[in-house]
Protein backbone atom coordinates (compact mmCIF):
# COMPACT_ATOMS: atom_id res chain seq x y z
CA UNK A 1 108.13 86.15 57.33
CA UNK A 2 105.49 86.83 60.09
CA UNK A 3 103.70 83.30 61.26
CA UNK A 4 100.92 82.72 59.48
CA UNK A 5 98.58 83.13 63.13
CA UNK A 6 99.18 86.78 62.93
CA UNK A 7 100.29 88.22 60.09
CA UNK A 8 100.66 91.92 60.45
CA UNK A 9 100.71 94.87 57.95
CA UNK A 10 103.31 97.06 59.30
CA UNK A 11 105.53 94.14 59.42
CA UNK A 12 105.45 94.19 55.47
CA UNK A 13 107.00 97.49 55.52
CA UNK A 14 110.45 95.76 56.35
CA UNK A 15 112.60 95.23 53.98
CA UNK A 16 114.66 91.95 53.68
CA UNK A 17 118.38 92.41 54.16
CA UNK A 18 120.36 93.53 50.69
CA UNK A 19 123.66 91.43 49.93
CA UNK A 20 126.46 92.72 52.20
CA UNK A 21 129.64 95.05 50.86
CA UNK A 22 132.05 93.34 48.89
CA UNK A 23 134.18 95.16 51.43
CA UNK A 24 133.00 92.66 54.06
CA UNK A 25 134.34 89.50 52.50
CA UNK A 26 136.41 87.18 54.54
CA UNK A 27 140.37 87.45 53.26
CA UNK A 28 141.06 84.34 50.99
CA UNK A 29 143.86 83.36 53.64
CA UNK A 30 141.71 83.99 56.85
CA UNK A 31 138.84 81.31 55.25
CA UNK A 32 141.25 79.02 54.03
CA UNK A 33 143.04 78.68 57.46
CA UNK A 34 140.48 77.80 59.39
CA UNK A 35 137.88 74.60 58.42
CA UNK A 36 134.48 74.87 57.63
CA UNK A 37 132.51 72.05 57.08
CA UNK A 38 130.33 72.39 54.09
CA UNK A 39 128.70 68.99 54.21
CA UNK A 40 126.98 69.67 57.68
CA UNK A 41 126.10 73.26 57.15
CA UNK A 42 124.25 72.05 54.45
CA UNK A 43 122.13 69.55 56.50
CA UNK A 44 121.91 71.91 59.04
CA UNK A 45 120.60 74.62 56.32
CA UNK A 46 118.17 72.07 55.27
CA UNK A 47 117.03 70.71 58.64
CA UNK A 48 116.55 74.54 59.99
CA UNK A 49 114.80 76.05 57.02
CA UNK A 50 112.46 73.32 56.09
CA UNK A 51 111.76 71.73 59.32
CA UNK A 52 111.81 74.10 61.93
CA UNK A 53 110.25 74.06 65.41
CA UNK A 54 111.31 77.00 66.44
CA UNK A 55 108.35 79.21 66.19
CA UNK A 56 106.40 76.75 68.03
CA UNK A 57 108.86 76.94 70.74
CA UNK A 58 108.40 80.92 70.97
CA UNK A 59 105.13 81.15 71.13
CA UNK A 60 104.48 78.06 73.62
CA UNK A 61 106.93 80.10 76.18
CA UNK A 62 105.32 83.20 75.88
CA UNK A 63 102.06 83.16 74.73
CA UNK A 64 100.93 79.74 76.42
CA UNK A 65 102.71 79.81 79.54
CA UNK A 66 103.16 83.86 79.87
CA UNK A 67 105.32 86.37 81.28
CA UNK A 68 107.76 84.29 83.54
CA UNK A 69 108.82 86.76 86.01
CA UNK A 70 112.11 85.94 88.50
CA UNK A 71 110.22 83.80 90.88
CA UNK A 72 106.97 83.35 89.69
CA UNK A 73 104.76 80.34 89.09
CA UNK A 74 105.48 81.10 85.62
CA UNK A 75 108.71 80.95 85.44
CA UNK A 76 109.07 77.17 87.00
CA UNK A 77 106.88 76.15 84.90
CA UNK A 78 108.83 77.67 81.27
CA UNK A 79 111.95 75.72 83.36
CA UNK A 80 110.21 72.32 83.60
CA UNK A 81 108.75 72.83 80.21
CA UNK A 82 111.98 73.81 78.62
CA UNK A 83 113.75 70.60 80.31
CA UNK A 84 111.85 68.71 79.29
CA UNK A 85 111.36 69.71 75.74
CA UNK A 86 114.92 69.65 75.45
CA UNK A 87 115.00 66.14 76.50
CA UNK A 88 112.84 65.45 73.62
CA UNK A 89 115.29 66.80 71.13
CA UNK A 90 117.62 63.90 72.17
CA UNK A 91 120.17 66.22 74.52
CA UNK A 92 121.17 64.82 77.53
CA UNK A 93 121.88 65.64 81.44
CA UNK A 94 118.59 67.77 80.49
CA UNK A 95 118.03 69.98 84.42
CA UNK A 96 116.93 72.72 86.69
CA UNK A 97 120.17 73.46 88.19
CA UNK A 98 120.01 75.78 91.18
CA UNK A 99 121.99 78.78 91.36
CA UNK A 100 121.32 80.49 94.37
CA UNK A 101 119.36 81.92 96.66
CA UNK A 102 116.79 83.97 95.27
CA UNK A 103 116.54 87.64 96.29
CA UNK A 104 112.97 88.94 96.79
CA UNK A 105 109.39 86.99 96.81
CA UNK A 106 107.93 85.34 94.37
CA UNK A 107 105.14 87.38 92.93
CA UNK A 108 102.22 87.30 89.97
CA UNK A 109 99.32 89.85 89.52
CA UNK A 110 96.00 87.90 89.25
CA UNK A 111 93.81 91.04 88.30
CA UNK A 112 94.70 94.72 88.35
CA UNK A 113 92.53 97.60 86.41
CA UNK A 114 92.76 101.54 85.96
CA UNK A 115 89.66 102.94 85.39
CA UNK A 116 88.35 106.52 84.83
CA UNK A 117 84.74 106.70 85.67
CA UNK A 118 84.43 110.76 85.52
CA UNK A 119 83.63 113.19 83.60
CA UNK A 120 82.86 109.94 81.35
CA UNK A 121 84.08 105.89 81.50
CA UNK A 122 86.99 105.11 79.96
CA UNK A 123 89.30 101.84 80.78
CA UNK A 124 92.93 103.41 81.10
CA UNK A 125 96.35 101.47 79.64
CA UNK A 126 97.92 100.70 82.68
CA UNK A 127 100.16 97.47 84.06
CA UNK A 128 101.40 97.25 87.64
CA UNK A 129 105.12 97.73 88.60
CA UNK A 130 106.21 93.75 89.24
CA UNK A 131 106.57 93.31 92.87
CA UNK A 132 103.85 95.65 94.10
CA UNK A 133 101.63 95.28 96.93
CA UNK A 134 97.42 94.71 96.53
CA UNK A 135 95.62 97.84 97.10
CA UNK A 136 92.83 97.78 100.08
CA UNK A 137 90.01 96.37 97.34
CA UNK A 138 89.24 98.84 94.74
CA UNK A 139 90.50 102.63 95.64
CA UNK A 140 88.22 105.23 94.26
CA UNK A 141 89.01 109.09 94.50
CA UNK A 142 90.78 112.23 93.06
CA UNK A 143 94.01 112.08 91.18
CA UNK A 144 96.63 114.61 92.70
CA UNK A 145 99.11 115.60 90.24
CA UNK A 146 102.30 115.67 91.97
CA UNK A 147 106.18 115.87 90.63
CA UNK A 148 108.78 113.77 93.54
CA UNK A 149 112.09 112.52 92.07
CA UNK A 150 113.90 112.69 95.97
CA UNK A 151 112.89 113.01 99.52
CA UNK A 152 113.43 116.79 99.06
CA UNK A 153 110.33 117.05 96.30
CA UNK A 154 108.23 114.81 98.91
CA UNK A 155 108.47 118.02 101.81
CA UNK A 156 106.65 120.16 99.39
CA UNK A 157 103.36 117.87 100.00
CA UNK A 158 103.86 116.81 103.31
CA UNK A 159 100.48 115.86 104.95
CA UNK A 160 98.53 115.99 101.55
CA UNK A 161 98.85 112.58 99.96
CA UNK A 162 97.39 110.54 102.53
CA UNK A 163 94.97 107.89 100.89
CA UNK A 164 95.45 109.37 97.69
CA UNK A 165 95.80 108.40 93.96
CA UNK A 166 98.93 109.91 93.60
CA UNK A 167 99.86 111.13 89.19
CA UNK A 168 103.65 111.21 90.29
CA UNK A 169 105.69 113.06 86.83
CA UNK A 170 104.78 114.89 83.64
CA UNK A 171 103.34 113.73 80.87
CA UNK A 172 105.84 112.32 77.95
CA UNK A 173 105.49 113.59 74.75
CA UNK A 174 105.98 111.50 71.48
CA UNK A 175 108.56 112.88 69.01
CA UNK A 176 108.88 109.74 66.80
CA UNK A 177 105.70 109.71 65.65
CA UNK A 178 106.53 110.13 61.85
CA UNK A 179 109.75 107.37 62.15
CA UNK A 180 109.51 104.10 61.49
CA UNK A 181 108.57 101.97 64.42
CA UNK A 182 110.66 98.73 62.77
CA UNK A 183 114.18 98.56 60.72
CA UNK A 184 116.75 96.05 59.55
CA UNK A 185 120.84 97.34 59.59
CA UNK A 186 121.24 99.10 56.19
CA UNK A 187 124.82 97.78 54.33
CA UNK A 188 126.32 101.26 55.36
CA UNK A 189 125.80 100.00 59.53
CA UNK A 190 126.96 97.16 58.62
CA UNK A 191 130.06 97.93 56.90
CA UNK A 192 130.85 100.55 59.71
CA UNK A 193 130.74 98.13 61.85
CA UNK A 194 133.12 95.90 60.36
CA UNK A 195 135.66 98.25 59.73
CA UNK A 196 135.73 99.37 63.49
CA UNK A 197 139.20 99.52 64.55
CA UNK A 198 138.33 101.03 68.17
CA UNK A 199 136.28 98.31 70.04
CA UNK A 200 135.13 101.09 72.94
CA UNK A 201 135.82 100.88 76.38
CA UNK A 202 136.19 97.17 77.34
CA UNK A 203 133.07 96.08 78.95
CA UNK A 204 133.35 94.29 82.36
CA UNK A 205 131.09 92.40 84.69
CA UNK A 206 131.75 95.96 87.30
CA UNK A 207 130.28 98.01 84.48
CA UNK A 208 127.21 96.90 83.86
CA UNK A 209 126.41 95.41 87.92
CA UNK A 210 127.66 98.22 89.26
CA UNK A 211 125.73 100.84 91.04
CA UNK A 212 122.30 98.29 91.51
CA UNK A 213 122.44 98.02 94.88
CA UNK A 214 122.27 102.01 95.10
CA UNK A 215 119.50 102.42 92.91
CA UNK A 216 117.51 99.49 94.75
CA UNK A 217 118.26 101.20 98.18
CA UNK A 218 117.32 104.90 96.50
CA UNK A 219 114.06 102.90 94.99
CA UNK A 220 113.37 101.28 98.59
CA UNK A 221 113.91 105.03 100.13
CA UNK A 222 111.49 106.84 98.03
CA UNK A 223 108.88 103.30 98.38
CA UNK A 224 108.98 103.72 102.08
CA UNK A 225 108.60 107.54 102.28
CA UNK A 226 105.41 107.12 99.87
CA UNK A 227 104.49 104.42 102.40
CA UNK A 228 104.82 106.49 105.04
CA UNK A 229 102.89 109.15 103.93
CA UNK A 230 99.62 106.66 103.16
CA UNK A 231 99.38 106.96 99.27
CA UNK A 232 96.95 104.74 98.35
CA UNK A 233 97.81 104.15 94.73
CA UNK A 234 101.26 105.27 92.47
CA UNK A 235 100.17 105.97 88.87
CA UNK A 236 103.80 107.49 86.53
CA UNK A 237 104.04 107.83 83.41
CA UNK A 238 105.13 104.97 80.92
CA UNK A 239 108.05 105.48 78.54
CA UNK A 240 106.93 104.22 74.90
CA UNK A 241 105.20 105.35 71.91
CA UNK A 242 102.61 104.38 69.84
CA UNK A 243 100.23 103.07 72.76
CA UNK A 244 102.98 101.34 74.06
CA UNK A 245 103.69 100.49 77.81
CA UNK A 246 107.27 100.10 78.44
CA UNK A 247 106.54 99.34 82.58
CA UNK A 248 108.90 98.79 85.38
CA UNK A 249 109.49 97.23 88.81
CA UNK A 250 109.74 97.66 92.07
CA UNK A 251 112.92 96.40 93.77
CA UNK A 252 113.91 93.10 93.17
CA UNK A 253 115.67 92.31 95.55
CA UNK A 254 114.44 93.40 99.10
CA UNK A 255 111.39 93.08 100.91
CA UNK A 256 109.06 95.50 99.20
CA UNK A 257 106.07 95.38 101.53
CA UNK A 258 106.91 98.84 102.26
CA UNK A 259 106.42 100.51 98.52
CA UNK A 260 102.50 100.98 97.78
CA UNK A 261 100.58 99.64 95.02
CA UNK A 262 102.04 101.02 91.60
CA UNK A 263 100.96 101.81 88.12
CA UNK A 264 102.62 102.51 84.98
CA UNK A 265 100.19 104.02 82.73
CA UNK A 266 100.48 104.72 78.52
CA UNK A 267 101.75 107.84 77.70
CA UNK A 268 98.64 108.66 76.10
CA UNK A 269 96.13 107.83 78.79
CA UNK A 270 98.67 109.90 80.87
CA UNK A 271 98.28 112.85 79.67
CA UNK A 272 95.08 112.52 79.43
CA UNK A 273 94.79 112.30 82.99
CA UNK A 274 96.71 115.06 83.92
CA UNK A 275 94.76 117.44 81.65
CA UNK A 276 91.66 116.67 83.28
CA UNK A 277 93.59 117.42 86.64
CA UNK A 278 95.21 120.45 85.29
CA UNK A 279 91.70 121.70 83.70
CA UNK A 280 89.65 121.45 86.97
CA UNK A 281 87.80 118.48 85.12
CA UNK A 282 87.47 116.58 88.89
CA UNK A 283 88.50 113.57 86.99
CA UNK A 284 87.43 110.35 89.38
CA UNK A 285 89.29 107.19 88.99
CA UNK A 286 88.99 103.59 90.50
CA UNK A 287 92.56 101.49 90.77
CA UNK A 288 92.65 97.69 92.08
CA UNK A 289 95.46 95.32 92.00
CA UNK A 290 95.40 92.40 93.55
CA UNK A 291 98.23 89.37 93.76
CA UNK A 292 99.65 86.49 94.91
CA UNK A 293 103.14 85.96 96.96
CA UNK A 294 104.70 82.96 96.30
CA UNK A 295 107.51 82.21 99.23
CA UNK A 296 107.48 78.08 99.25
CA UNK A 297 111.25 78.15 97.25
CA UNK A 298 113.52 80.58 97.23
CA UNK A 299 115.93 78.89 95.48
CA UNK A 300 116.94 80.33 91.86
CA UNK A 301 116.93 77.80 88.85
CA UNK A 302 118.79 77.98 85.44
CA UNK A 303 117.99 75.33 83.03
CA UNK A 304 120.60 73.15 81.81
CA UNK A 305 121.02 70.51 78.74
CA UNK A 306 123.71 69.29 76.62
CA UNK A 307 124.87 67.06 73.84
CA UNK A 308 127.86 65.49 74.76
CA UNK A 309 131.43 65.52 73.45
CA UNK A 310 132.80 62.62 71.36
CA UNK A 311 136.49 62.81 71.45
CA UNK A 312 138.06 61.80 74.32
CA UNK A 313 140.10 64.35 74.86
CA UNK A 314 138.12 67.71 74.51
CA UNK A 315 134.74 66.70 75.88
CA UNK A 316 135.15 68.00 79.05
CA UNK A 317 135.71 71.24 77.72
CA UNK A 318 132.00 73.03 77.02
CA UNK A 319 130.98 75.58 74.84
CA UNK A 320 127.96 77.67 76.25
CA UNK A 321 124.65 78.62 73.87
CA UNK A 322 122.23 80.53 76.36
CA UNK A 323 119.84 83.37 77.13
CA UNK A 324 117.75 84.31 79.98
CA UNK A 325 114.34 82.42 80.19
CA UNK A 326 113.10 85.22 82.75
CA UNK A 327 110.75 88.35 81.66
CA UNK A 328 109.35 91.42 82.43
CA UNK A 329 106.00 90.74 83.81
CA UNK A 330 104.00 92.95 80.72
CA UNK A 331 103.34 91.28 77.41
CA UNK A 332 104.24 87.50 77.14
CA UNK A 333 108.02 87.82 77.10
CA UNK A 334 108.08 87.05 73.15
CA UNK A 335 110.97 88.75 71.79
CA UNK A 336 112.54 89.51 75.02
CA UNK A 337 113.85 86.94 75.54
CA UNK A 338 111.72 83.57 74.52
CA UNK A 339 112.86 84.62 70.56
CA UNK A 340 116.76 84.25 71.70
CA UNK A 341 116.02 80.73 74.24
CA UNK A 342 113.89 79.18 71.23
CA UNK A 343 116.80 79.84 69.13
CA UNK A 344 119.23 78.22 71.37
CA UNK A 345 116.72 75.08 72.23
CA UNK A 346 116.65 74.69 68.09
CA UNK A 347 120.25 75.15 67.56
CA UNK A 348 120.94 72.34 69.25
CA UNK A 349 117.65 70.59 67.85
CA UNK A 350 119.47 71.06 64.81
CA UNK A 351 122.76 69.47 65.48
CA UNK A 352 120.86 66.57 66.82
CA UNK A 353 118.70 65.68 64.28
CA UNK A 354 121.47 66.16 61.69
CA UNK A 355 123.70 63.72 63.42
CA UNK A 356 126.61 66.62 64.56
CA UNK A 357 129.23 65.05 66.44
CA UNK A 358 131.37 67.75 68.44
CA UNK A 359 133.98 67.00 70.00
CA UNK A 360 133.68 69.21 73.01
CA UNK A 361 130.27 69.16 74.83
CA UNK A 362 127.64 71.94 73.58
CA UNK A 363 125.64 73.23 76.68
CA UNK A 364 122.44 75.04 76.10
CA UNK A 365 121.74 77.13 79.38
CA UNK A 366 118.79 78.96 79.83
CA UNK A 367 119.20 81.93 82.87
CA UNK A 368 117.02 82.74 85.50
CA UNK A 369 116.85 86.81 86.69
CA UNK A 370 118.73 88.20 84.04
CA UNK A 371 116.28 91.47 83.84
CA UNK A 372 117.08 92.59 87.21
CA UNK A 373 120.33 94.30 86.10
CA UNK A 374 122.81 91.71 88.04
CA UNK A 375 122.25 88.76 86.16
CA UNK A 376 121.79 86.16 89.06
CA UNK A 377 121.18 83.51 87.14
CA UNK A 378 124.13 83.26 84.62
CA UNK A 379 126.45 85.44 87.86
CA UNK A 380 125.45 82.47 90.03
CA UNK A 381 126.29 79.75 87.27
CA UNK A 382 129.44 81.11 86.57
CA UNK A 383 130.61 82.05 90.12
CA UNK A 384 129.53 77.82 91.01
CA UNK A 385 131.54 76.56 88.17
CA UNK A 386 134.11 78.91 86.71
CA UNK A 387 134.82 81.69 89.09
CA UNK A 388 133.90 85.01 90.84
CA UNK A 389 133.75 87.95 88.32
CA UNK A 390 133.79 90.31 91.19
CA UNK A 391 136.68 88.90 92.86
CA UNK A 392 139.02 87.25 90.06
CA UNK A 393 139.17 84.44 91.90
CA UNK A 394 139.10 81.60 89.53
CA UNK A 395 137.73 77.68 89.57
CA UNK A 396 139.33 74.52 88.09
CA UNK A 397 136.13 74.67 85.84
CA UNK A 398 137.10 77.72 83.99
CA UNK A 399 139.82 76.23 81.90
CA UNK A 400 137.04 73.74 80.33
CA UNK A 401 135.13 76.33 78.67
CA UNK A 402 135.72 77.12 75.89
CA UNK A 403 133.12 79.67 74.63
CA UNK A 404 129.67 81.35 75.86
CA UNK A 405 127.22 82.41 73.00
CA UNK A 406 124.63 84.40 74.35
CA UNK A 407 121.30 85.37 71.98
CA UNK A 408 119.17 88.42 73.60
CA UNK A 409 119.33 91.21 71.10
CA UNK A 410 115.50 90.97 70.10
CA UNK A 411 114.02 88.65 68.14
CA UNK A 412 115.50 89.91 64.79
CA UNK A 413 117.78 87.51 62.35
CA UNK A 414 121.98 87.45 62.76
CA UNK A 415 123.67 89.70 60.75
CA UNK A 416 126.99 89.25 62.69
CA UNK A 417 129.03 88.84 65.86
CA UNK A 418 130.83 91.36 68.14
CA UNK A 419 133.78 89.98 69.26
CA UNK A 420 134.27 92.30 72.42
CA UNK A 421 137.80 93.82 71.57
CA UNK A 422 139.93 90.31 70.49
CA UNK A 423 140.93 90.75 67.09
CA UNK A 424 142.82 87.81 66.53
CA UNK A 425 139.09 86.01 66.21
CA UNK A 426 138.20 87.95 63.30
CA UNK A 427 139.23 85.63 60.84
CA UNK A 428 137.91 82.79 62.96
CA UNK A 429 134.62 84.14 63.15
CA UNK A 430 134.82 85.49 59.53
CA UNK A 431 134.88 81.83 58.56
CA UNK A 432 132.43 80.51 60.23
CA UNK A 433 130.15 82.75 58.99
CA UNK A 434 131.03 83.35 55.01
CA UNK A 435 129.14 80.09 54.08
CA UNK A 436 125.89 82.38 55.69
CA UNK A 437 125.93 85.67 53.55
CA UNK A 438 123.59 84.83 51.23
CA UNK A 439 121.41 85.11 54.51
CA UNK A 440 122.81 88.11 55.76
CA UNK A 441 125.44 87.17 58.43
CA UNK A 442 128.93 87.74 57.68
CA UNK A 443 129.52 90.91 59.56
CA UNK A 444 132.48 90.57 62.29
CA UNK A 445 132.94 93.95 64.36
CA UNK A 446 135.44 94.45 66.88
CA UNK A 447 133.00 96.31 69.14
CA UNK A 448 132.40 95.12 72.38
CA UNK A 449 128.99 95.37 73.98
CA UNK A 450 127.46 94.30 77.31
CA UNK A 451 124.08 94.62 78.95
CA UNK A 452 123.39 90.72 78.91
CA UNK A 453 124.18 87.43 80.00
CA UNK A 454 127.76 86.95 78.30
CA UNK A 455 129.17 89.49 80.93
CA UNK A 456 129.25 87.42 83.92
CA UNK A 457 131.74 85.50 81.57
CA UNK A 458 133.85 87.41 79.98
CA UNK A 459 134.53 88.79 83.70
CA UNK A 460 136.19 85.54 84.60
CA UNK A 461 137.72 85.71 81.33
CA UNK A 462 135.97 83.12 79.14
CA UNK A 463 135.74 84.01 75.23
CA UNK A 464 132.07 85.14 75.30
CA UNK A 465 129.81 86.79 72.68
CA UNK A 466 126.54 87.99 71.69
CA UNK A 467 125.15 88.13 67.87
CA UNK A 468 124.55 91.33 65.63
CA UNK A 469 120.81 90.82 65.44
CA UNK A 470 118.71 93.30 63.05
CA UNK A 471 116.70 95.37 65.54
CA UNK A 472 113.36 95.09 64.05
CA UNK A 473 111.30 97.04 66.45
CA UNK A 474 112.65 95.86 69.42
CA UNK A 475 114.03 99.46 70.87
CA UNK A 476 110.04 101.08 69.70
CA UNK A 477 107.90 99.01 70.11
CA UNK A 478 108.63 95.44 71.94
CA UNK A 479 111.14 96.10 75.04
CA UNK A 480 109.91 95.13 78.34
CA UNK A 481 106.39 96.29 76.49
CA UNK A 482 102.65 95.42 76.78
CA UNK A 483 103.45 94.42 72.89
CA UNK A 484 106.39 91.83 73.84
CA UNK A 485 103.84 89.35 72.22
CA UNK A 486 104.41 86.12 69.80
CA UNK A 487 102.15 87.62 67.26
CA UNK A 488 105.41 90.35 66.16
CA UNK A 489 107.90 87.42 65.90
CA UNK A 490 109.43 87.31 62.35
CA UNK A 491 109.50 83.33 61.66
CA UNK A 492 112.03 83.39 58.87
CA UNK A 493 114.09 85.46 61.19
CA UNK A 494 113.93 83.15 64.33
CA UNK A 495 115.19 79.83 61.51
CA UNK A 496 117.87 82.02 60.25
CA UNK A 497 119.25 82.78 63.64
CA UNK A 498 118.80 79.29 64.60
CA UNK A 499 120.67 78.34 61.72
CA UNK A 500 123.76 80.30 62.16
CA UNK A 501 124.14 79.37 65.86
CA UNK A 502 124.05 75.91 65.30
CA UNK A 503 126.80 76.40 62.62
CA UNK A 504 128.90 78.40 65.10
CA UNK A 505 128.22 75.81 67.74
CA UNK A 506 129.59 72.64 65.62
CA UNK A 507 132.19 74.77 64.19
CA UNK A 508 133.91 75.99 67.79
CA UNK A 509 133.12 72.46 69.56
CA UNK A 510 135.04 70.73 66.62
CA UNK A 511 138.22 73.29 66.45
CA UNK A 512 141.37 71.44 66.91
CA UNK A 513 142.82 74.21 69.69
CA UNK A 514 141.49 76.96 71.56
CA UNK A 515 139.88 80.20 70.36
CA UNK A 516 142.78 82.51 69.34
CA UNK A 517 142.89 85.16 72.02
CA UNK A 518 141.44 83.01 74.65
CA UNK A 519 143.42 83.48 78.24
């Protein structure tokens, strides 16, 4: 399942997805209601499994060109290189489409190290918080273990931080050491999740943007009072286990000349720092980071293709595949999210090469500055064609979409859809995705979900989804992770997905109405 470049042993350990419950199956009535055409799944099965290019696609995005931070060199160049790729797979209208004004500087870290050099050498985990400033050359000196969460901890050491390498936090300690670091949903999850009859709390556009401008001004606060002080270098603790670095940023979307240079470090390596501090060991370390600003454009770009509708009637309406291009600025970006945009960009490979005709226009859209918690680039799309999620306020445009599919749950294979509280699209769904349980998707839960790019959407009220994607070790080992890399990419999992989505693609962009429960 693992490309043959890199195949790894642990990844062995997962086991391929059993047959779903019987109690899953799609009512008799449900699948005979709505039309599902066998004849192109097949071609699509065929095309998808045997002549795939999606895994080609991952790995070029993160691997070759890198982590493509919000802004970055990078990132233009994973836009330009998506365009045009997707011009190559026959779409049309194939385009960096601005959305906005981008918040923040372009940034990219050309060399940064963390290196302990007494009592003994050792070359320390560490990656610098995205947006940081260059320490003066290399700072050498004393760690001083210190514990600030608010501008009441910083009184306590008033006057003693000045040109210091400042060990802000406690070490973490890792309790999942004897659990598995990767799994696939067992049949009980899934079945659970398909007999949900409580959806949750409806998820809204407010939920998950709300409260980020707070945090950024509390992160800008305790930046500046750091700053103020004269620490010379930030080092804090990573969250992950297993020599993982799960790192973090700076804020996104100010001027952060006034934070100092910052450093998440391995747990590990952490604690192994702090001991030495704690023991009277005089550890001595040496921190550099240097970078680059990049302020020529700050204009934000989403990248936009399509195949166009062929009836007459429905092809101005669009239905939506997308994910966000963007990543964090450790690893390559593989699983989070080049997995879900590759399996977009071959969805709609797929319904080219196959000859799909829909009858509505199928839009891939690939977001800028989705991991900086407001979702700018999809927020901006749909606020310049469909209408303000904050506001209500509503555009012509809105009444031509017709759906938004949105793939960022990892890089694991579909096992379902949530369909975010409308249960009259069960059977719709159900359907679509019957002719796909032999490869483990046919589960349909009611549960609604948020925390990606389908929520600027369904704030303006547009049918919008994300998939049920086995989680793999996305949540140990790969999120916004030093180990976000191509080489733990499942390849049989990215052509399944890719698979499935281009089914559900053809199948909504062909239905004779509207999605049931669509206002």
């Amino acid at each position: 399942m693992n490309p043959t470049r890199s195949r790894l042993l642990f990844l062995a350990l997962l086991a391929a997805p059993a047959p779903l419950s019987a109690q899953q199956a799609v009512p008799v009535a449900a699948a005979a209601s709505e039309r599902v055409d066998a004849a192109v799944n097949a071609r699509i099965r065929d095309e998808g499994l045997n002549r795939s290019r999606v895994m080609e696609t991952a790995i070029y995005l993160s691997d070759v060109i890198g982590p493509r931070l919000a802004g970055s060199p990078q990132y233009r160049r994973a836009a330009e290189w998506s365009r045009d790729r997707l011009t190559s797979f026959g779409l049309a209208n194939a385009a960096l489409e601005p959305w906005g004004i981008r918040r923040g500087r372009g940034w990219e870290a050309t060399r940064h190290s963390v290196e302990l050099v007494a009592p003994y050498y050792a070359r320390i985990v560490a990656y610098p918080k995205a947006w940081s400033p260059a320490t003066e050359g290399v700072v050498r000196g004393e760690p001083v273990l210190v514990s600030i969460r608010n501008e009441a901890d910083l009184a306590k050491y008033r006057g003693q931080l000045r040109g210091r390498i400042v060990l802000n936090g406690e070490a973490t300690v890792d309790s999942t050491r004897f659990a598995a670091t990767g799994r696939r949903f067992t049949d009980a999850e899934l079945d659970s999740l398909a007999r949900l009859t409580d959806p949750g709390s409806p998820r809204d556009y407010a939920d998950d943007s709300g409260g980020y401008a707070d945090r950024v001004r509390q992160r800008n606060r305790f930046a500046d009072l750091l700053r103020e002080e004269g620490v010379a270098a930030l080092l804090e603790p990573g969250r992950g286990a297993h020599g993982v670095v799960v790192s973090g940023y700076q804020a996104y979307d100010s001027d952060v000349s006034g934070a100092v240079p910052a450093f998440v470090v391995e747990a590990g390596d952490y604690a192994r720092l702090v001991n030495l501090v704690r023991l009277g060991a005089a550890p001595t370390l040496e921190v550099e980071l240097r970078t680059r600003e990049t302020t020529t454009d700050t204009i934000g770009y989403n990248v936009v293709a399509e195949i166009p509708g062929s009836d007459p009637r429905l092809r101005d309406e669009v239905v939506i595949v997308g994910g966000h291009l963007d990543s964090w600025n450790v690893g390559t970006g593989a699983a989070d999210n080049a997995a879900g945009v590759a399996v977009a960009m071959e969805a709609a490979r797929i319904l080219r090469a196959v000859g799909a005709q829909p009858k509505r226009t199928i839009r891939v859209a690939l977001w800028d500055a989705e991991e900086h918690e407001d979702y700018y680039g999809s927020g901006g799309y749909v606020r310049k064609h469909f209408g303000d999620p904050e506001t209500g306020r509503l555009l012509p445009g809105r009444r031509r979409s017709a759906a938004y599919f949105n793939i960022d749950n990892g890089a694991g294979r579909i096992r379902g859809i949530y369909l975010q509280g409308n249960a009259a699209l069960r059977p719709v769904f159900s359907a679509y995705l019957e002719p796909f349980r032999d490869l483990g998707a046919s589960t349909v839960t009611l549960k609604n979900t948020g925390s990606t790019d389908h929520m600027p959407f369904v704030g303006v009220g547009i049918p919008a989804f994300t998939f049920i994607q086995d989680p793999l070790d996305y949540g140990t080992r790969t999120h916004h992770s030093n180990r976000d890399v191509a080489a733990l990419l499942l390849e049989d999992d990215l052509k399944q997905a890719a698979v499935v989505v281009a089914s559900v693609l053809i199948h909504t962009a062909n239905r004779d109405g509207a999605l049931p429960g669509a206002r």
